[in-house]
PDB file of N, CA and C in Angstrom:
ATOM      1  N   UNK A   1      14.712  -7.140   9.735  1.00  0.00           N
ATOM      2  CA  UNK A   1      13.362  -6.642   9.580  1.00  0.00           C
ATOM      3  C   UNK A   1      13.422  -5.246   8.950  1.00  0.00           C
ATOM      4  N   UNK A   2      12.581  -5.131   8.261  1.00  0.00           N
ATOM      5  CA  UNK A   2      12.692  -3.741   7.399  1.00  0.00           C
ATOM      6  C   UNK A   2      11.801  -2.361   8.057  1.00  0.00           C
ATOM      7  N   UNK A   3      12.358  -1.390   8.197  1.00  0.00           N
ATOM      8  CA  UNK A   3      12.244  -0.317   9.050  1.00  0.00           C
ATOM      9  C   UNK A   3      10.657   0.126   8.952  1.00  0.00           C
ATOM     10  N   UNK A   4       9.517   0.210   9.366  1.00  0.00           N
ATOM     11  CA  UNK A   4       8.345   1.303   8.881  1.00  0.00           C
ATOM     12  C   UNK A   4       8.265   1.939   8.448  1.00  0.00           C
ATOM     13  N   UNK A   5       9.559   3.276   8.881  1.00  0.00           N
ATOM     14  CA  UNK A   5       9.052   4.834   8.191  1.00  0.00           C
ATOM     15  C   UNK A   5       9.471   4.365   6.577  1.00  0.00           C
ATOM     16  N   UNK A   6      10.274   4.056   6.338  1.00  0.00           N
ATOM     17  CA  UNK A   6      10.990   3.390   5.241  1.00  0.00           C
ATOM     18  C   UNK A   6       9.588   2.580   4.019  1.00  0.00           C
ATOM     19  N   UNK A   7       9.149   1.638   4.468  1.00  0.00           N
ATOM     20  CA  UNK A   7       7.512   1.082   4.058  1.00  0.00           C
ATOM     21  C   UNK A   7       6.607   2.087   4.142  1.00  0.00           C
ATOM     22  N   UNK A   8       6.145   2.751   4.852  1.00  0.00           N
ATOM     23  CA  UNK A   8       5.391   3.876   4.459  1.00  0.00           C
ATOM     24  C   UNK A   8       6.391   5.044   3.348  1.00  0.00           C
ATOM     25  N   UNK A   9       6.997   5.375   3.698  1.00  0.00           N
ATOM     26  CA  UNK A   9       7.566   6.125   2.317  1.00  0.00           C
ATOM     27  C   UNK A   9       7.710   5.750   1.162  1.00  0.00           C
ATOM     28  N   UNK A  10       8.211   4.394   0.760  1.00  0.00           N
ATOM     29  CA  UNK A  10       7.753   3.561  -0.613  1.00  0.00           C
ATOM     30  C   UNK A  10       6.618   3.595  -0.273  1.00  0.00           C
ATOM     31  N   UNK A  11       5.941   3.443   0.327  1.00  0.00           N
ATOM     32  CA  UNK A  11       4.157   3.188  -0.400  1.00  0.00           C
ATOM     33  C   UNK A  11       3.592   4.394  -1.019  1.00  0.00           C
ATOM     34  N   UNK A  12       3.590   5.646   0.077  1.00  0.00           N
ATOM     35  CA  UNK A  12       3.634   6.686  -0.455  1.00  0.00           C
ATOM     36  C   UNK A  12       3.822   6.905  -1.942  1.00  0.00           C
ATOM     37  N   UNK A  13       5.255   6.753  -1.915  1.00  0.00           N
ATOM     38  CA  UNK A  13       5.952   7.355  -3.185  1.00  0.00           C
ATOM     39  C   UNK A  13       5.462   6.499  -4.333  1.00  0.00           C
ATOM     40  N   UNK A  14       4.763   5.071  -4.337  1.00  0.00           N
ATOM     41  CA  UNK A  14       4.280   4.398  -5.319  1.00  0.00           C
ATOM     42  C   UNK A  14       3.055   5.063  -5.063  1.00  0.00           C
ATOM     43  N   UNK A  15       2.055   5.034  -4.539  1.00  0.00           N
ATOM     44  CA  UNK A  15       0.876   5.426  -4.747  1.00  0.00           C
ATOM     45  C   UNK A  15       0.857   7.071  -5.450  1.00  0.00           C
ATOM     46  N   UNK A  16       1.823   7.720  -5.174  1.00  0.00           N
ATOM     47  CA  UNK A  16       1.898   9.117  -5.565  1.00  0.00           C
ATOM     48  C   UNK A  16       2.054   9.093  -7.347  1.00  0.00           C
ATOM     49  N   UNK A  17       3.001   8.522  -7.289  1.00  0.00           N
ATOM     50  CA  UNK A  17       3.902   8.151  -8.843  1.00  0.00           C
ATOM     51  C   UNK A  17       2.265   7.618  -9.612  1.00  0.00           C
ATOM     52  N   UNK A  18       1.888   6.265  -8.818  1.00  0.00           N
ATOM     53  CA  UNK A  18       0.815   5.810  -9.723  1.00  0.00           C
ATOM     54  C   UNK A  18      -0.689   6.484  -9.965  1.00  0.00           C
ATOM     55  N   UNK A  19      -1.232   7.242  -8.878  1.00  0.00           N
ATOM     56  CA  UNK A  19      -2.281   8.120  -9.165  1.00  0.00           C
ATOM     57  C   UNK A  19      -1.761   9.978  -9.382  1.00  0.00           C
ATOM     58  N   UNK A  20      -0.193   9.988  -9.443  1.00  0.00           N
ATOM     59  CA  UNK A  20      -0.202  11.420 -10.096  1.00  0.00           C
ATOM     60  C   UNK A  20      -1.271  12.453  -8.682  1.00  0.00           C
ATOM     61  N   UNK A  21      -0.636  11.885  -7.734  1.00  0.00           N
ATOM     62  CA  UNK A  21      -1.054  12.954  -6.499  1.00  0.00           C
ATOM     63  C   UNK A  21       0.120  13.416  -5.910  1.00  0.00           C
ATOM     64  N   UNK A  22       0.091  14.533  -5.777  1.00  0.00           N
ATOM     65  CA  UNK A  22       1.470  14.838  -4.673  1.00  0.00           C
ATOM     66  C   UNK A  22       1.309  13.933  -3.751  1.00  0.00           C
ATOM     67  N   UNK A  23       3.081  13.561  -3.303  1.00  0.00           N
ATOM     68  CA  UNK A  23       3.261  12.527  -2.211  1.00  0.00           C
ATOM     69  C   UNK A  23       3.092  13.625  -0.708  1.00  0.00           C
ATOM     70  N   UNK A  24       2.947  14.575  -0.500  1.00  0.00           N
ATOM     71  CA  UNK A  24       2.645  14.940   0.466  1.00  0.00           C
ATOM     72  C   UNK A  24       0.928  15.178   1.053  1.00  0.00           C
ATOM     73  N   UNK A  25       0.488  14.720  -0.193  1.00  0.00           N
ATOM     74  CA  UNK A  25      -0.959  14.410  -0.183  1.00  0.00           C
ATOM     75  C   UNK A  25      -1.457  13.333   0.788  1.00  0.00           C
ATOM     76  N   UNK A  26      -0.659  12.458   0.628  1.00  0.00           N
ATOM     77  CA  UNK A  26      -0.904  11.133   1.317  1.00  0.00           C
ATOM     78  C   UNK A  26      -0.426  10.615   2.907  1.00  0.00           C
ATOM     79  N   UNK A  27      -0.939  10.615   3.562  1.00  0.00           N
ATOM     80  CA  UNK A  27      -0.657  10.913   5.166  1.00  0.00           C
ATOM     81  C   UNK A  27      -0.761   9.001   5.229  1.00  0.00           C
ATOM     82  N   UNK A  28      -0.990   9.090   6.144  1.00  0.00           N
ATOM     83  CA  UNK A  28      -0.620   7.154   6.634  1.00  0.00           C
ATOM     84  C   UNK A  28      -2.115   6.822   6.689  1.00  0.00           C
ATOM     85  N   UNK A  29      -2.899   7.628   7.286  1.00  0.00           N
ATOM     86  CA  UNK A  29      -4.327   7.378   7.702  1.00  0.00           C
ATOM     87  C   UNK A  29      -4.999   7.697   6.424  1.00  0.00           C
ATOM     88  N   UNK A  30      -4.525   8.354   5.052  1.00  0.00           N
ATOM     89  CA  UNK A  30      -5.438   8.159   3.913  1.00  0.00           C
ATOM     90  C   UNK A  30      -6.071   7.441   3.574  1.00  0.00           C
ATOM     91  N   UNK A  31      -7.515   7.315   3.367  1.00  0.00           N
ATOM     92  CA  UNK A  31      -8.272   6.578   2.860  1.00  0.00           C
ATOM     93  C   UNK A  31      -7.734   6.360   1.164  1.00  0.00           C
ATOM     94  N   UNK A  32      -7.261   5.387   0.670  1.00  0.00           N
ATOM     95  CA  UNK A  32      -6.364   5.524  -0.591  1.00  0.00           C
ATOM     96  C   UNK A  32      -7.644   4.850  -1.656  1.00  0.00           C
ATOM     97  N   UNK A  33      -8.668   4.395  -1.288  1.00  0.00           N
ATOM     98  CA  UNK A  33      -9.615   4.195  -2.362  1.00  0.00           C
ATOM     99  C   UNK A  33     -11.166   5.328  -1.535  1.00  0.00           C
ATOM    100  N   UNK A  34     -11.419   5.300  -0.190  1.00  0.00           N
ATOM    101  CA  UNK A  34     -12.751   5.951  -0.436  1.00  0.00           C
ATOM    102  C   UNK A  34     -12.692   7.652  -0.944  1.00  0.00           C
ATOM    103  N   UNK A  35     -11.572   7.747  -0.597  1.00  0.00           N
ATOM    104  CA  UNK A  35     -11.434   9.190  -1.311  1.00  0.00           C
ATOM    105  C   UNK A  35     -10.693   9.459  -2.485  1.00  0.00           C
ATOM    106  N   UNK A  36     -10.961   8.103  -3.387  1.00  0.00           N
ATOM    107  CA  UNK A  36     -10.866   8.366  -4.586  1.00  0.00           C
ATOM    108  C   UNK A  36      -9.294   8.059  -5.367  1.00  0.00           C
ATOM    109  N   UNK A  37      -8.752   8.073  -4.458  1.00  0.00           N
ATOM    110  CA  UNK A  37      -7.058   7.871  -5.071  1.00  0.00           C
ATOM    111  C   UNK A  37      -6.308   7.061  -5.760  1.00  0.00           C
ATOM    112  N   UNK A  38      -7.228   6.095  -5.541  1.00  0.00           N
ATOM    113  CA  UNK A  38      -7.065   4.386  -6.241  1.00  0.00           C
ATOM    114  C   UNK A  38      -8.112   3.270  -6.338  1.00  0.00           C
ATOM    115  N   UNK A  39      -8.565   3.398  -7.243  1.00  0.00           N
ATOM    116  CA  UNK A  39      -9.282   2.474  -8.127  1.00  0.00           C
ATOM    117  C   UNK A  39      -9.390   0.965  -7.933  1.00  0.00           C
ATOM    118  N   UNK A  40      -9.885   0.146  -8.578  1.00  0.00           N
ATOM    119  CA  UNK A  40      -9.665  -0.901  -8.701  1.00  0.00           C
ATOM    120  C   UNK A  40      -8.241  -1.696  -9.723  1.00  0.00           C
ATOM    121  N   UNK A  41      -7.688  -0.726 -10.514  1.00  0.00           N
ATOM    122  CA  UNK A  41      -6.887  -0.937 -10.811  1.00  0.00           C
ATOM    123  C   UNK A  41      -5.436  -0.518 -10.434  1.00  0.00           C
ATOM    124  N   UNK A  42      -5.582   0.843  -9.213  1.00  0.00           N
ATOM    125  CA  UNK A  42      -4.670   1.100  -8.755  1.00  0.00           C
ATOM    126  C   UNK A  42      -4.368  -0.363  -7.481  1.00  0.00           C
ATOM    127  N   UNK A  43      -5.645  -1.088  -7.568  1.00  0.00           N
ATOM    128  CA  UNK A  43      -5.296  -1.944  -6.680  1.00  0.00           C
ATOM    129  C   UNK A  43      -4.449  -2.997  -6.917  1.00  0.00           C
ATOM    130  N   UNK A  44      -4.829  -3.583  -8.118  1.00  0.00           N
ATOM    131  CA  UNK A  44      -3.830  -4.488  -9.064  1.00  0.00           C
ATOM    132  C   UNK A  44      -2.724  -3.635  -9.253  1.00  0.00           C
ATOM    133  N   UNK A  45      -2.274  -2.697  -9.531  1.00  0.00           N
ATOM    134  CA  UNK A  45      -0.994  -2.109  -9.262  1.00  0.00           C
ATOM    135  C   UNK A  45      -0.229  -2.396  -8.085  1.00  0.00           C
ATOM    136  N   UNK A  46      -0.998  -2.074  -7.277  1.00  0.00           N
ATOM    137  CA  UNK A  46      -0.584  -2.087  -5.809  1.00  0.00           C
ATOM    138  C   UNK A  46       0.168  -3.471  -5.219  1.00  0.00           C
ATOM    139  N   UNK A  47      -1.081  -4.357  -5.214  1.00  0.00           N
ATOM    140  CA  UNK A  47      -0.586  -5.572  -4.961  1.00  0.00           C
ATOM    141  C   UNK A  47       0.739  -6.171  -5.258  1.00  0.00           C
ATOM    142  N   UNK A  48       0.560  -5.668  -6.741  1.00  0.00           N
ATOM    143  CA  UNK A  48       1.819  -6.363  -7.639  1.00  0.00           C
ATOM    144  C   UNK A  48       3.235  -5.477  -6.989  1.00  0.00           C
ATOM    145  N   UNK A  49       2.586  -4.190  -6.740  1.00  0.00           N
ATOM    146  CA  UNK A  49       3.972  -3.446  -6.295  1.00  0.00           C
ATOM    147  C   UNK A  49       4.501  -4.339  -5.378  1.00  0.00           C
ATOM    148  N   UNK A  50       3.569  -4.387  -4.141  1.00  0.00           N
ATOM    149  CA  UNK A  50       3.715  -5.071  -2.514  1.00  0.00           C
ATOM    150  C   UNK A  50       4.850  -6.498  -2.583  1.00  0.00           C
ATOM    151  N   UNK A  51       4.247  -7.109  -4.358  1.00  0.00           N
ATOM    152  CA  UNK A  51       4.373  -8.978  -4.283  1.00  0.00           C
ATOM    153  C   UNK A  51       5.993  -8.330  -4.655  1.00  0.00           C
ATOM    154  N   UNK A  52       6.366  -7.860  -5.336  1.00  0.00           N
ATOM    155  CA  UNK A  52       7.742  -7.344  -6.436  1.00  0.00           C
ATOM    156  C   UNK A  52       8.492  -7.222  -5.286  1.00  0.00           C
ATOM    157  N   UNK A  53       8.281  -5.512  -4.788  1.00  0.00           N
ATOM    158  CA  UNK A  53       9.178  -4.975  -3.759  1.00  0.00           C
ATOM    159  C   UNK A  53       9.413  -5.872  -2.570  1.00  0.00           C
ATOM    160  N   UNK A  54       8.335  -6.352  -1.809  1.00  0.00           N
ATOM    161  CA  UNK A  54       8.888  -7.177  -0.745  1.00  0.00           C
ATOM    162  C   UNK A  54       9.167  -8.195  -0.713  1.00  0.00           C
ATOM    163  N   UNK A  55       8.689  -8.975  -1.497  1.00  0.00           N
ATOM    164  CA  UNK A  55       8.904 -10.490  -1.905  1.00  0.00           C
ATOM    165  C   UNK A  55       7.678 -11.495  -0.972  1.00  0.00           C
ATOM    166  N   UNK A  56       6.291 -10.503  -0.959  1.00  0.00           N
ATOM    167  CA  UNK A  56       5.396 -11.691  -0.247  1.00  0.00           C
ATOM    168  C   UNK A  56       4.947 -11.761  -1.021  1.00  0.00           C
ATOM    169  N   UNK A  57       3.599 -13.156  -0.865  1.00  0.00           N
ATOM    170  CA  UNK A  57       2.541 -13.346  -1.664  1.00  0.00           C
ATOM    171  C   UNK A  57       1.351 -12.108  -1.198  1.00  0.00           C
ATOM    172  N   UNK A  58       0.130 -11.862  -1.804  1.00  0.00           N
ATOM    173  CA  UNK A  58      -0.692 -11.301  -1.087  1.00  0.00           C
ATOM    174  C   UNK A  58      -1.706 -12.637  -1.550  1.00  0.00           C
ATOM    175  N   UNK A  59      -2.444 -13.841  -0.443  1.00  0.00           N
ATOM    176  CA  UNK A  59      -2.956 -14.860  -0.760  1.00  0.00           C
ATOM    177  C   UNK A  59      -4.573 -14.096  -1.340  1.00  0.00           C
ATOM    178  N   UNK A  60      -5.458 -14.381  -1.782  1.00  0.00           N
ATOM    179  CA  UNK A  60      -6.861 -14.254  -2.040  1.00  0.00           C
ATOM    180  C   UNK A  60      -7.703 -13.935  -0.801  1.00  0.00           C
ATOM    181  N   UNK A  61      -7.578 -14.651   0.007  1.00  0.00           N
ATOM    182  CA  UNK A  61      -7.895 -14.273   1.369  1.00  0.00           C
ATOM    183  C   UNK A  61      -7.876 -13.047   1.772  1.00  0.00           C
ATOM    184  N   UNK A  62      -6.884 -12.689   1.481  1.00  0.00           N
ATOM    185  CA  UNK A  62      -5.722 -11.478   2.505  1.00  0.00           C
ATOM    186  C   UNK A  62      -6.145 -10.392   1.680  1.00  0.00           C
ATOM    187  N   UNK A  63      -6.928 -10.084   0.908  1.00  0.00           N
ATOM    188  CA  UNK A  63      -7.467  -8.686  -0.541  1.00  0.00           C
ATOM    189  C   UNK A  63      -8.516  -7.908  -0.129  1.00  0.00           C
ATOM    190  N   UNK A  64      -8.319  -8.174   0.984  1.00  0.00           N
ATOM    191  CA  UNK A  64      -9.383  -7.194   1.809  1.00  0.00           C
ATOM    192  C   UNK A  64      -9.218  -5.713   1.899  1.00  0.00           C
ATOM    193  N   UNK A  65     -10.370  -5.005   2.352  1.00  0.00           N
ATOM    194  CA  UNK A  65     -10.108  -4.179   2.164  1.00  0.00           C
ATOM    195  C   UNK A  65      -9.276  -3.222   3.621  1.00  0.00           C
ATOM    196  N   UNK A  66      -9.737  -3.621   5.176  1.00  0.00           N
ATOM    197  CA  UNK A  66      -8.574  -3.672   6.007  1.00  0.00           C
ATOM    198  C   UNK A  66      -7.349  -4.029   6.155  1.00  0.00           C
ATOM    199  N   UNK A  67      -6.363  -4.803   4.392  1.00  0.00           N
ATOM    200  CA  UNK A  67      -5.631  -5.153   4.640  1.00  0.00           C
ATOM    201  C   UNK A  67      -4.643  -3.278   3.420  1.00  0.00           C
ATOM    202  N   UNK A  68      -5.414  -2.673   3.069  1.00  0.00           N
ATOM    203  CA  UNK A  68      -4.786  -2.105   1.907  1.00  0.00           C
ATOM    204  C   UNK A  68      -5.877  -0.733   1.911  1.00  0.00           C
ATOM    205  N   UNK A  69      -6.200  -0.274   2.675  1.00  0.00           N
ATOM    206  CA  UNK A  69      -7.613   0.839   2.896  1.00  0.00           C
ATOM    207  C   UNK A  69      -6.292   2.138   2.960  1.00  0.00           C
ATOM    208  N   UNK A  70      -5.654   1.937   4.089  1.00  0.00           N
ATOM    209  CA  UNK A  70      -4.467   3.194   4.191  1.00  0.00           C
ATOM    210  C   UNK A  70      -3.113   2.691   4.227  1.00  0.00           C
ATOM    211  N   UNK A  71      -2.253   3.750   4.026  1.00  0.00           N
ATOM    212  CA  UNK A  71      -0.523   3.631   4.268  1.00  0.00           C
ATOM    213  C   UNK A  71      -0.104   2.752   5.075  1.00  0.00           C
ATOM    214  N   UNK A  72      -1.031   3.139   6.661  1.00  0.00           N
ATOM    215  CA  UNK A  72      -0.926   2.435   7.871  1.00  0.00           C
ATOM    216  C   UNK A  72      -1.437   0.917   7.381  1.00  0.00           C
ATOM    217  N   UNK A  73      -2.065   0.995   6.808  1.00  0.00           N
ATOM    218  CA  UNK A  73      -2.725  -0.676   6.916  1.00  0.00           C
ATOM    219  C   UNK A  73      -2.098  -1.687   6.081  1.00  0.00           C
ATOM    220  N   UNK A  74      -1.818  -0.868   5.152  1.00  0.00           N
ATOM    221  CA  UNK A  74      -0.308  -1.450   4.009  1.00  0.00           C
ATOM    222  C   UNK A  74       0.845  -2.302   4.751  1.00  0.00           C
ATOM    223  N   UNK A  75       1.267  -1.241   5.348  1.00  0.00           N
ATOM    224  CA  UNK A  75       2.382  -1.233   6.405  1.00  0.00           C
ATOM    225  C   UNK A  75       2.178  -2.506   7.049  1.00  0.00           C
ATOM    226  N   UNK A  76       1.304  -2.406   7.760  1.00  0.00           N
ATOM    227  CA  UNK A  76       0.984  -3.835   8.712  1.00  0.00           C
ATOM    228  C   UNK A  76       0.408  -5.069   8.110  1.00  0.00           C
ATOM    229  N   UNK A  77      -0.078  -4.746   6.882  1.00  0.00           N
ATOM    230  CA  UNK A  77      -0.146  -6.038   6.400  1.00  0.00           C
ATOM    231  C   UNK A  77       1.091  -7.145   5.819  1.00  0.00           C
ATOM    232  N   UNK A  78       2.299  -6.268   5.471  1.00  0.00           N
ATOM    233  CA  UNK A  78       3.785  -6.074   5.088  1.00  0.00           C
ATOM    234  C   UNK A  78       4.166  -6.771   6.018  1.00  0.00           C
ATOM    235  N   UNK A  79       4.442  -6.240   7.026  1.00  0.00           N
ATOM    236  CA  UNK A  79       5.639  -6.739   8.270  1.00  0.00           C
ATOM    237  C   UNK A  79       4.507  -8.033   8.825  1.00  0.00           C
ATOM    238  N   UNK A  80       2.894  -8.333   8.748  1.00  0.00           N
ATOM    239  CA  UNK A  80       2.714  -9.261   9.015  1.00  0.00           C
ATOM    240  C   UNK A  80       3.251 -10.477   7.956  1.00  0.00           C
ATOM    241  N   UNK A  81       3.193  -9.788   6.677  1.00  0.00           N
ATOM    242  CA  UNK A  81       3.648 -11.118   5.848  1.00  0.00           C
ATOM    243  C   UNK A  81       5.242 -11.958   6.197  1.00  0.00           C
ATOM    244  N   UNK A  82       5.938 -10.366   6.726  1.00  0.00           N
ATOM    245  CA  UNK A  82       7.557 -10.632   6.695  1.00  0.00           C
ATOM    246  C   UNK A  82       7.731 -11.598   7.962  1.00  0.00           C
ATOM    247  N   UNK A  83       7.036 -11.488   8.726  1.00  0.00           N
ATOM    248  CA  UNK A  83       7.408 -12.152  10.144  1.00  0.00           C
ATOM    249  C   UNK A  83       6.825 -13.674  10.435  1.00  0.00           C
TER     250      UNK A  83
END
């Protein structure tokens, strides 16, 4: 099983890289779209990062916005896919 702090720090560090925010900007509880940080296309980024790096699907269903709102919610949507 792959570690948390580890998944939150890649997410971080992709979301940083892809909206050009300092990665210390981004706390776990960031709101990563209502405060602006990512778009609708940072979302299609995102996803694709999630499908690449971990090797899940993200199904149509699952594109919610409690599944990808913060770091934290990333995270747990991750280790729910892995398990």
């Amino acid at each position: 099983m792959i570690e948390t702090l580890n998944v939150k720090e890649s997410i971080k560090k992709f979301i940083a890289e892809t909206a050009f925010v300092p990665v210390d900007e981004i706390k776990d509880d960031t709101l990563i779209f209502a405060e602006g940080i990512f778009d609708s296309m940072g979302f299609l980024s995102l996803i694709n990062y999630i499908e690449d790096e971990y090797r899940i699907k993200a199904e149509d269903s699952e594109l919610l916005e409690d599944n990808f709102e913060s770091v934290s919610a990333i995270e747990k949507f991750i280790h729910r896919k892995l398990s």
